[in-house]
Protein backbone atom coordinates (compact mmCIF):
# COMPACT_ATOMS: atom_id res chain seq x y z
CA UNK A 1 172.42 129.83 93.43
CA UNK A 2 173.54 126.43 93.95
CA UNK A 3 176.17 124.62 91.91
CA UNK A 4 175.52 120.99 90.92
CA UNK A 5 178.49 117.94 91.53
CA UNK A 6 177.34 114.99 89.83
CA UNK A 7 179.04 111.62 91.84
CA UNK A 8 179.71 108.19 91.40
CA UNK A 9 178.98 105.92 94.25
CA UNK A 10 179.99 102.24 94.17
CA UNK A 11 177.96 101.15 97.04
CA UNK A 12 174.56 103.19 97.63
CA UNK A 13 173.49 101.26 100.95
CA UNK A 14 177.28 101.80 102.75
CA UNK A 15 177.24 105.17 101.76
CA UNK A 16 173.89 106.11 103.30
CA UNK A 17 175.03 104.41 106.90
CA UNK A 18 178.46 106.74 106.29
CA UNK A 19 176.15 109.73 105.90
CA UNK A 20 174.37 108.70 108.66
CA UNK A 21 177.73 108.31 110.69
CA UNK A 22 178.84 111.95 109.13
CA UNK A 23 175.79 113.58 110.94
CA UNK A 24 177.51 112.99 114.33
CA UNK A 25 179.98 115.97 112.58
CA UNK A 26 176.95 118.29 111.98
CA UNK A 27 174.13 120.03 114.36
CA UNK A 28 171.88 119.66 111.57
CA UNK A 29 171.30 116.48 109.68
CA UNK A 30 168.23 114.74 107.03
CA UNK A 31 168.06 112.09 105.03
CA UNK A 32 165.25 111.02 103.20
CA UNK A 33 165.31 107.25 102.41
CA UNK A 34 162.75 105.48 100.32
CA UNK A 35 164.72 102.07 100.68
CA UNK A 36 164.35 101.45 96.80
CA UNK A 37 159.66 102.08 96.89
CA UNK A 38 160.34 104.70 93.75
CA UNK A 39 161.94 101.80 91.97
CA UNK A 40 159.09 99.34 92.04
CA UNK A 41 157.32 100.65 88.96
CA UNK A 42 154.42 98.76 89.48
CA UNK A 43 150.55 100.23 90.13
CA UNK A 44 151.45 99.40 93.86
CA UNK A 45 153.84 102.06 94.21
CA UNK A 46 153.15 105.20 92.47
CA UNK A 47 154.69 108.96 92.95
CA UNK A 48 157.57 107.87 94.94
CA UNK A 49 160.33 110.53 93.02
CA UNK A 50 164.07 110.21 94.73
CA UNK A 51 166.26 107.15 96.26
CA UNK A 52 167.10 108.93 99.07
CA UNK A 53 168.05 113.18 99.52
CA UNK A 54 170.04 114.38 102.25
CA UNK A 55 170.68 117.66 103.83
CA UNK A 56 174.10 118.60 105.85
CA UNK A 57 174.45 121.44 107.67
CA UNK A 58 171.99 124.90 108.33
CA UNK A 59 172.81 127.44 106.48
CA UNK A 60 169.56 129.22 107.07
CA UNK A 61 166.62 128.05 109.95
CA UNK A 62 163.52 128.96 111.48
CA UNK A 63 162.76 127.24 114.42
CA UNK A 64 159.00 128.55 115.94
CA UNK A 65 157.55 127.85 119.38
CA UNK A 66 154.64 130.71 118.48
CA UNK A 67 151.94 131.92 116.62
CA UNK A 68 151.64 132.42 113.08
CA UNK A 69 154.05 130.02 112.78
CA UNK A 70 152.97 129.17 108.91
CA UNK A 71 152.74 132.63 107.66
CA UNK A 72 156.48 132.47 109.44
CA UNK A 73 157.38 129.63 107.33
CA UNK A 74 155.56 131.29 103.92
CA UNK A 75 157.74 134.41 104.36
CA UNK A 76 160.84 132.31 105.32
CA UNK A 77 160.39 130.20 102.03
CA UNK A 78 159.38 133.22 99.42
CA UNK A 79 162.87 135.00 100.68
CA UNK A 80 165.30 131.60 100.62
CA UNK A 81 163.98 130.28 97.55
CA UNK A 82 165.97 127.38 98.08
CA UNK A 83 165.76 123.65 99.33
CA UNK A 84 163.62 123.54 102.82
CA UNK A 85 164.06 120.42 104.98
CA UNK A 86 162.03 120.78 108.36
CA UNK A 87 159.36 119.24 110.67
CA UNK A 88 155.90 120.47 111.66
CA UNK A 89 154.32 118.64 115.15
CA UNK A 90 150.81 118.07 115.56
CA UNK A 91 150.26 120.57 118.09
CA UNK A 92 150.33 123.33 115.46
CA UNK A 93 146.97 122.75 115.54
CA UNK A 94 146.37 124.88 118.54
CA UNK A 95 147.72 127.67 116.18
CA UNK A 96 144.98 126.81 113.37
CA UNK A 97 141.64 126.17 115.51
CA UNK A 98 140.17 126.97 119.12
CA UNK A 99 142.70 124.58 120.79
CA UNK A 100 145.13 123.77 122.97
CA UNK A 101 148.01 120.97 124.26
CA UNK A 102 147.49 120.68 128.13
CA UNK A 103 149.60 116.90 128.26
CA UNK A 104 153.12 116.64 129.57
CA UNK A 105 155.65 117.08 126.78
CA UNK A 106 159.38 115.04 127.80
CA UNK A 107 160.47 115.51 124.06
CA UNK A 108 160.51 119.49 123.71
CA UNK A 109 160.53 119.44 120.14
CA UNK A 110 159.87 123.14 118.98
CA UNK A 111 156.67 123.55 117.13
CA UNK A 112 158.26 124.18 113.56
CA UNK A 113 161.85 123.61 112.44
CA UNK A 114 163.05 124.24 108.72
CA UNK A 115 166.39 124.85 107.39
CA UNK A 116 167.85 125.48 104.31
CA UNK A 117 171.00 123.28 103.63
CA UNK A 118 174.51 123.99 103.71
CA UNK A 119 175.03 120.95 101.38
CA UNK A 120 172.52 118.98 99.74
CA UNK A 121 172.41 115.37 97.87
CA UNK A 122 169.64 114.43 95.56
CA UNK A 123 169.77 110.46 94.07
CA UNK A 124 167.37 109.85 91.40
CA UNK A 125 166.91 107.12 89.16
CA UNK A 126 170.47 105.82 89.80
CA UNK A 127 171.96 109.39 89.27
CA UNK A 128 173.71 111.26 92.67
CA UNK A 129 174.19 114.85 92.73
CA UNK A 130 175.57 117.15 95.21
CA UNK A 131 174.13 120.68 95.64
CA UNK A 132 176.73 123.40 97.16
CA UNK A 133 177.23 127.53 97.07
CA UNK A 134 179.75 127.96 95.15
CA UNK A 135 180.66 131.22 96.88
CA UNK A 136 181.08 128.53 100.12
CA UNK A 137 182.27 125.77 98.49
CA UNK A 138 184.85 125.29 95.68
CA UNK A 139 183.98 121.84 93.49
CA UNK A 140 187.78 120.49 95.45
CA UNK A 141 186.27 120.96 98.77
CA UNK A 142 183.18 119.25 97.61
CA UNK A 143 184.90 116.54 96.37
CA UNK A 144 187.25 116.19 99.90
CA UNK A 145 184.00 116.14 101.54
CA UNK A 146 182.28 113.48 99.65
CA UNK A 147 185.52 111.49 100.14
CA UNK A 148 186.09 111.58 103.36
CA UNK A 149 182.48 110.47 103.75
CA UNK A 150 183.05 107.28 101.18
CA UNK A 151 186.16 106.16 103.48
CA UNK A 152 184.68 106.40 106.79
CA UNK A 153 184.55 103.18 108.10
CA UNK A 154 181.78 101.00 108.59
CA UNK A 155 180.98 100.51 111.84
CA UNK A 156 180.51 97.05 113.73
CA UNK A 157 177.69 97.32 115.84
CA UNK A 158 176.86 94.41 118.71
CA UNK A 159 174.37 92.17 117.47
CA UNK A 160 172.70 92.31 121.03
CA UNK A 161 169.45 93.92 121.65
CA UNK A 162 169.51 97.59 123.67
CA UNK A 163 168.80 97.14 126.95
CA UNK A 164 166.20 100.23 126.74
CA UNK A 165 163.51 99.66 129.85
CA UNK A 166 160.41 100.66 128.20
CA UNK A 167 157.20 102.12 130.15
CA UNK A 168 153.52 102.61 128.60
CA UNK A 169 151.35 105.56 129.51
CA UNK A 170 148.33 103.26 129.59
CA UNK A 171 148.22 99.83 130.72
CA UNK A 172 145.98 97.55 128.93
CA UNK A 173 142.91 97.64 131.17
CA UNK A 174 142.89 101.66 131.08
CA UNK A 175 143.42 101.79 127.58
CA UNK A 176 140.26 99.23 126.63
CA UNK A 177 138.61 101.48 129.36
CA UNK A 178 139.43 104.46 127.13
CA UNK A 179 138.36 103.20 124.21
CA UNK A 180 134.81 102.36 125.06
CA UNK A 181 134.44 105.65 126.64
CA UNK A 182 135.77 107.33 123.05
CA UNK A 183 132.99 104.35 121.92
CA UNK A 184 130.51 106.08 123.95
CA UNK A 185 131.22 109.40 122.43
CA UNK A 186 130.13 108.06 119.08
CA UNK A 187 127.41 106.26 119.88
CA UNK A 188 125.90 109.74 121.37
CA UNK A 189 126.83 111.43 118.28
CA UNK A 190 130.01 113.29 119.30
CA UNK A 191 132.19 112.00 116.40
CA UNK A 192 132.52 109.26 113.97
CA UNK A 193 135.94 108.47 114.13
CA UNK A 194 139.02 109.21 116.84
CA UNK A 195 142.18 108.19 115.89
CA UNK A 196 143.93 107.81 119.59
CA UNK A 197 146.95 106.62 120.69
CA UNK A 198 149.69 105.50 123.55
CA UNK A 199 152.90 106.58 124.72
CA UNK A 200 156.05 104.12 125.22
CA UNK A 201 159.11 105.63 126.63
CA UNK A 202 162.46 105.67 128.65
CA UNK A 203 164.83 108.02 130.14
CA UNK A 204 167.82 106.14 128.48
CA UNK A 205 170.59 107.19 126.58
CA UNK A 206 170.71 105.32 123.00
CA UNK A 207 173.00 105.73 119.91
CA UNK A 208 170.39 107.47 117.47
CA UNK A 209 172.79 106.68 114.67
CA UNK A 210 172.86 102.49 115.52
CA UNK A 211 169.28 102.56 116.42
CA UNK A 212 167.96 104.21 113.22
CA UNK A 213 170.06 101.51 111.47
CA UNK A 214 168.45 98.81 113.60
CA UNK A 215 165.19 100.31 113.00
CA UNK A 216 165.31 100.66 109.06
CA UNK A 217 166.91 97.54 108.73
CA UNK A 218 163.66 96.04 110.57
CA UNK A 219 161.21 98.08 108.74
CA UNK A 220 162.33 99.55 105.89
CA UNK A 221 159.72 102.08 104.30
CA UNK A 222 158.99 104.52 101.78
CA UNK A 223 158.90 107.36 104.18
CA UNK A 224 161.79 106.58 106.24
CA UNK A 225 163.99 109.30 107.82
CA UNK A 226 166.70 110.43 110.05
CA UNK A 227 166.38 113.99 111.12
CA UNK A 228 168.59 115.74 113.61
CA UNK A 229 168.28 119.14 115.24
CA UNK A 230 170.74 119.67 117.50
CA UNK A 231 170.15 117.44 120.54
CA UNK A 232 166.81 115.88 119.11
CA UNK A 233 166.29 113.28 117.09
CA UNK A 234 163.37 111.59 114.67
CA UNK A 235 163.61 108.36 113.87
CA UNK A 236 161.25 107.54 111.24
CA UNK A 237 160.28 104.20 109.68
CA UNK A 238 156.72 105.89 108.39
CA UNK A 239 155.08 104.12 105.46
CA UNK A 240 152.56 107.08 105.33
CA UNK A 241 152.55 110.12 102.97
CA UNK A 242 151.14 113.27 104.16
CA UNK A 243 150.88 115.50 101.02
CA UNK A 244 152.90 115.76 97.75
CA UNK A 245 152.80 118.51 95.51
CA UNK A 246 154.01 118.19 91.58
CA UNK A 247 153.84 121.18 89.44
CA UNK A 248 149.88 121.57 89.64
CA UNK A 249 149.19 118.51 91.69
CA UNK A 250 148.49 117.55 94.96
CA UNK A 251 148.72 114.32 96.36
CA UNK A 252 147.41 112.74 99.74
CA UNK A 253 147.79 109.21 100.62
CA UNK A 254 146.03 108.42 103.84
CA UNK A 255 146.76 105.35 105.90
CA UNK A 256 143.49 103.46 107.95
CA UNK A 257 143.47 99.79 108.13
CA UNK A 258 146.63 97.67 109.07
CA UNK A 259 146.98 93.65 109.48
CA UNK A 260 150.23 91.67 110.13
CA UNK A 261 152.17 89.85 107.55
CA UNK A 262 151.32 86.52 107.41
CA UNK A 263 154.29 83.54 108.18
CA UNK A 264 153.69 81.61 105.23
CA UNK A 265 152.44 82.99 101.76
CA UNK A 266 149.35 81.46 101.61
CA UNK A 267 148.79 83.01 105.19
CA UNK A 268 149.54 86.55 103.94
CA UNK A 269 147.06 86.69 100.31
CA UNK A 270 144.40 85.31 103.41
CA UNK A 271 145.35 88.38 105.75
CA UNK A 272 145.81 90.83 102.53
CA UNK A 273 142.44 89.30 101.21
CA UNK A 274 140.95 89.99 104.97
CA UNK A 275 142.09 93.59 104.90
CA UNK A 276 140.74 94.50 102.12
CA UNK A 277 137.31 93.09 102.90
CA UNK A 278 137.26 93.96 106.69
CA UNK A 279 133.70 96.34 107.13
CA UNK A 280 135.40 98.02 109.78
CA UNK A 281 138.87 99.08 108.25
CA UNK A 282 136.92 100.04 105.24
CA UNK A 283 134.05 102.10 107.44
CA UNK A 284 137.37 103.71 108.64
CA UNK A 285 139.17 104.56 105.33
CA UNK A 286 136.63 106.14 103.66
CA UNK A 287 135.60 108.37 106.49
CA UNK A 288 139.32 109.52 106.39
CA UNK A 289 138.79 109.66 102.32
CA UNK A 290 136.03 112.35 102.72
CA UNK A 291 137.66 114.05 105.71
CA UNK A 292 140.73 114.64 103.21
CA UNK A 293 138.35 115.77 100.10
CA UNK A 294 137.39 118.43 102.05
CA UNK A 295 140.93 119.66 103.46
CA UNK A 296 142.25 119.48 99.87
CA UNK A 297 139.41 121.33 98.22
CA UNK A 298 140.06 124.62 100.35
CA UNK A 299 143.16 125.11 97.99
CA UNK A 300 141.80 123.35 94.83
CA UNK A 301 140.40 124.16 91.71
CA UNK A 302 136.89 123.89 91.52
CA UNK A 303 136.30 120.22 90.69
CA UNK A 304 139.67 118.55 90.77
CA UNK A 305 139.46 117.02 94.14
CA UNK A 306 138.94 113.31 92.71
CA UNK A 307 139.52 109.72 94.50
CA UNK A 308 142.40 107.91 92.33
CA UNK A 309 142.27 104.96 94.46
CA UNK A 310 139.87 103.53 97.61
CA UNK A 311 140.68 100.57 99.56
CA UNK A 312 144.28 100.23 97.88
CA UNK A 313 146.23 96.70 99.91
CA UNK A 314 150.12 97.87 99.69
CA UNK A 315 152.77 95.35 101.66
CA UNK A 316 155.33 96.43 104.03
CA UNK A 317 157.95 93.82 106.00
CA UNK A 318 155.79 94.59 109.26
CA UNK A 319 152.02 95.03 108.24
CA UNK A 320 150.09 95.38 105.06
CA UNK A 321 148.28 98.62 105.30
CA UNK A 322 144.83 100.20 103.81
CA UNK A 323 146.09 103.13 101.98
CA UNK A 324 143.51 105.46 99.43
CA UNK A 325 144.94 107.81 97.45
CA UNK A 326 143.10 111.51 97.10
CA UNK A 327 144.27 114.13 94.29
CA UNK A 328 143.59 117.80 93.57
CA UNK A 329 145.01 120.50 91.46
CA UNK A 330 145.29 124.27 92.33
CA UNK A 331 146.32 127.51 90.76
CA UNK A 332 149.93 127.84 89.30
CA UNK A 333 149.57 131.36 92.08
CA UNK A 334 148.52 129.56 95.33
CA UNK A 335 151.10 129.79 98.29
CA UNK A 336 152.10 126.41 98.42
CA UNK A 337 152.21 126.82 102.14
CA UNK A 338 148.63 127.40 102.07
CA UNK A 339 147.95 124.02 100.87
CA UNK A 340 150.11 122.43 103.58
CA UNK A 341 147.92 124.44 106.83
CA UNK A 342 144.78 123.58 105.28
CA UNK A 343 145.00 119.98 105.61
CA UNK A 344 147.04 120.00 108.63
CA UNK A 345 147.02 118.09 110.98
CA UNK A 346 146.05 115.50 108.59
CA UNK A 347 142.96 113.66 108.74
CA UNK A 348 144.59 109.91 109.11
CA UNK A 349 145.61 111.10 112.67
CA UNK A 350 142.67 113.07 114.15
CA UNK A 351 139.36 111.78 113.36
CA UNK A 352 136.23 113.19 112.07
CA UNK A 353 134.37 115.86 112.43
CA UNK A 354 138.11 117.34 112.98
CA UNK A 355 138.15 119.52 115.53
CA UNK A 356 135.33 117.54 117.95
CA UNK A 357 138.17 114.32 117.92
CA UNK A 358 141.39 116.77 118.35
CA UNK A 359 139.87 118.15 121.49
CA UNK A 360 138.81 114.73 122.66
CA UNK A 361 142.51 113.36 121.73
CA UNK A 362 143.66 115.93 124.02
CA UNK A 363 141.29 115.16 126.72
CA UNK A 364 142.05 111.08 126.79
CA UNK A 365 145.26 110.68 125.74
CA UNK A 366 148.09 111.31 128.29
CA UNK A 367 151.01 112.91 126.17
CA UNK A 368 151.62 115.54 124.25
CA UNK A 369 151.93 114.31 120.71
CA UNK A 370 154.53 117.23 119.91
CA UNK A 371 156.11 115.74 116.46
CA UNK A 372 154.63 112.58 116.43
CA UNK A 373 151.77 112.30 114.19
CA UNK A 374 153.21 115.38 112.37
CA UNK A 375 154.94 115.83 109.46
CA UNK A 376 158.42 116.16 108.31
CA UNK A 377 159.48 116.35 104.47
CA UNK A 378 161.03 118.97 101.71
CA UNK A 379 160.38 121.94 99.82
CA UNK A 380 162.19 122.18 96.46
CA UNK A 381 163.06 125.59 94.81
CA UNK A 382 160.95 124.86 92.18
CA UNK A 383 157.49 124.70 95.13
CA UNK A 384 157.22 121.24 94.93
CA UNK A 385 157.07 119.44 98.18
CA UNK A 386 156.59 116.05 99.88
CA UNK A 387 155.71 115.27 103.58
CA UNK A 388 155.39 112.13 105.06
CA UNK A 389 152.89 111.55 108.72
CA UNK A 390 155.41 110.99 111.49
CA UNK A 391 154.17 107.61 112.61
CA UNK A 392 156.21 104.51 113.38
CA UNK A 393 158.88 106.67 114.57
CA UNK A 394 161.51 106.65 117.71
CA UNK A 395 161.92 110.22 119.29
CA UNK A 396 164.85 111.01 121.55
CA UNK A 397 165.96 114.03 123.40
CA UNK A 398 169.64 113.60 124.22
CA UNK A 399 169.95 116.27 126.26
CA UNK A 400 167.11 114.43 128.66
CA UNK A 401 168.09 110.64 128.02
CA UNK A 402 164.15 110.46 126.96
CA UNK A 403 163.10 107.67 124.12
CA UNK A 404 159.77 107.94 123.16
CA UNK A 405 157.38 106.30 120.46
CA UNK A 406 154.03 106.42 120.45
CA UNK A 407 151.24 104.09 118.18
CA UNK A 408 147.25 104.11 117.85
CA UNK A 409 144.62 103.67 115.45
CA UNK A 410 141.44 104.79 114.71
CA UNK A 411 137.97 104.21 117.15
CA UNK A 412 135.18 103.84 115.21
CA UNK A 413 131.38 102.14 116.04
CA UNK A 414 132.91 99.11 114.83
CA UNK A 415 135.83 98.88 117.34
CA UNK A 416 136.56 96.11 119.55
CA UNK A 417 138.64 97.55 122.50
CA UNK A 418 140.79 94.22 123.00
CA UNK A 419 141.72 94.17 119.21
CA UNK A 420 142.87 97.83 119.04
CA UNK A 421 144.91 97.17 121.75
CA UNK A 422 146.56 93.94 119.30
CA UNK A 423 146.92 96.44 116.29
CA UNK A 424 148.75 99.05 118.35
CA UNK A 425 151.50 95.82 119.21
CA UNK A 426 151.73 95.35 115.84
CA UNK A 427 152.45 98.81 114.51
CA UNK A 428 154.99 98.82 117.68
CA UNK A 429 156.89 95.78 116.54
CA UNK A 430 159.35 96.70 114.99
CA UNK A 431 160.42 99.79 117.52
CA UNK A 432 160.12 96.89 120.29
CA UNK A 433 162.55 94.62 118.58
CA UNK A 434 164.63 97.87 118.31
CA UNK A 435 164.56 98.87 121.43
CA UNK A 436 163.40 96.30 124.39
């Protein structure tokens, strides 16, 4: 059982860069920021739960590069019991359908990783607590901990940009070739939608610490996160939720449609105004809507799968996105695991029907997505959970000086080629001012 230290922290912001500086002490490192979305208690922003949680240290992990890799992580969490931070990538999929990852992989993430804590902070509602064994820990050492973390000293970082050489995967004339060829795939019946994306990268060394900083200060989002394993690193400015779970109740909050801000105001309520009414971003959303009805109701109560919200305009300091927001409710007995692998990968990323646009995002894309458009997120002792989709995101392997991010969107009949191209710039904006 864990003991709880309630803190007091004067400055909330320069004590989550000092945490973020502390991880360089640790192999293991999370912290889950929601840069202040849970606060806004408006109808715009709805089941966002902590500030920010943090986890320091393994003292328990699975890491999986195999099969039955979720009953692995059922068993793991029914013995622990405890708090869960980890990551699942994309290519779990392989493990779940009639599939398989053939691209070159520079990142090496393993399949699964999940660890359970040595020390873990929870701040809610303007309340910080620290979670410890106390057969590890005395409250003292806690406290000399948490101290040493409040006086580290803030770092001055240069101002000028990283001189990161980016490459793409596709240049532009190969990727408008690819997406009229995914075009012609719909038009013949193949699928309806493909979600399909591009690979940016470097073999450069970067400070993950400084450029997570950079990046969250850029883009700050509900789903942002710093997770380190070792000598890999996730970098995560995602403003998309994967699945929550609270008590009884699941929630899914799919992502399709994005536009950028606009420069003046009357500029933006124009582009928010030409989101919302776009045929094609709305052809797209609800396609992803139905996609994610289905996943949900494998685990659900007869009935409870319901639409909250379709076609719901939230703002971000990039892009305003097209978010929907799909709800179910399941038995008080159902492995909560069980819920996670049966909408996995989720729907936002793939394209429908499911498996038809995985195997075609495997045969046109040119990288193996690994943990990007996976998920990454918490399980609580009490089975609740939260996962965000691992988009807008900077991956680095440190041990191979290899920077990668990757961005796409979905194809649908509707799709101009030169203007998915655009949207993919401006989801990579903000990890181009970062990095380039």
């Amino acid at each position: 059982m864990r003991k709880e230290l309630i803190i007091s922290i004067d400055n909330i912001e320069e004590f989550k860069t000092k945490l973020l500086i502390y991880s360089n002490k640790t192999d293991t490192f999370v912290l889950f920021d929601s840069h202040d979305f849970c606060q806004k208690n408006t109808s715009d922003y709805t089941y966002y739960e902590y500030d920010f949680i943090v986890g320091i240290g393994s003292e328990k992990e699975i890491i999986l590069t195999k099969n039955n890799s979720f009953q692995a992580l059922s068993d793991f969490n029914k013995k622990n019991n405890d708090w869960l931070f980890g990551f699942l990538t994309y290519d779990l999929k392989n493990e779940l359908e009639d599939l398989e990852s053939k691209n070159p992989d520079k990142l090496q993430f393993p399949d699964m990783h999940f660890f359970s804590p040595e020390i873990v902070i929870l701040s809610k509602q303007g309340k910080t607590s620290v979670l410890y064994f106390s057969n590890q820990y005395s409250e003292s050492k806690i406290k000399t901990i948490i101290s040493s973390i409040a006086n580290i000293p803030l770092p001055v970082y240069n101002k000028e940009k990283l001189s990161v050489q980016l490459k793409q995967k596709f240049t532009k004339t190969d990727y408008i070739k690819t997406v009229n060829k995914l075009k012609h795939h719909i038009q013949v019946g193949d699928i309806y939608e493909i979600n399909f994306c591009q690979e940016f990268y470097s073999n450069s060394s970067i400070d993950p610490v400084q450029t997570y900083i950079r990046l969250k200060n850029i883009s700050p989002t509900p789903f942002s996160c710093f997770y380190k394993s070792h000598n890999k690193y996730l970098l995560s400015a995602s403003p998309e939720r994967f699945l929550k779970k609270e008590s009884n109740n699941v929630i899914s909050q799919p992502i399709k449609g994005t536009i950028k801000r606009g420069t003046s105001e009357n500029e933006d309520l124009f582009l928010r105004e030409k989101l919302l009414k776009d045929p094609k971003e709305r052809a797209e959303n609800v396609m992803i809507v139905d996609l994610v009805r289905n996943d949900l109701s494998r685990t659900a109560k007869k009935g409870s799968v319901k639409v909250k919200e379709l076609y719901g305009i939230y703002s971000f300091s990039q892009v305003h996105q097209m978010i929907s927001t799909v709800v179910s409710e399941i038995e008080s007995n159902t492995d909560i695991i069980d819920v996670i692998k049966n909408a996995f990968p989720m729907g936002s990323m793939t394209g429908a029907p499911k498996i038809r646009a995985m195997k075609l995002i495997d045969e046109y894309e040119k990288s193996k997505r690994g943990i990007y458009s996976g998920a990454v997120g918490y399980i609580s002792p009490d089975k609740n959970f939260d996962f965000n989709v691992v988009i807008r995101s900077i991956l680095y392997n440190a041990a191979k000086n290899y920077v990668s991010f990757t961005v796409g969107g979905a194809i649908t009949s509707l799709a101009n080629a030169e203007n998915e191209y655009e949207e993919c710039m401006i989801k990579a904006k903000a990890m181009f001012e970062v990095l380039k």
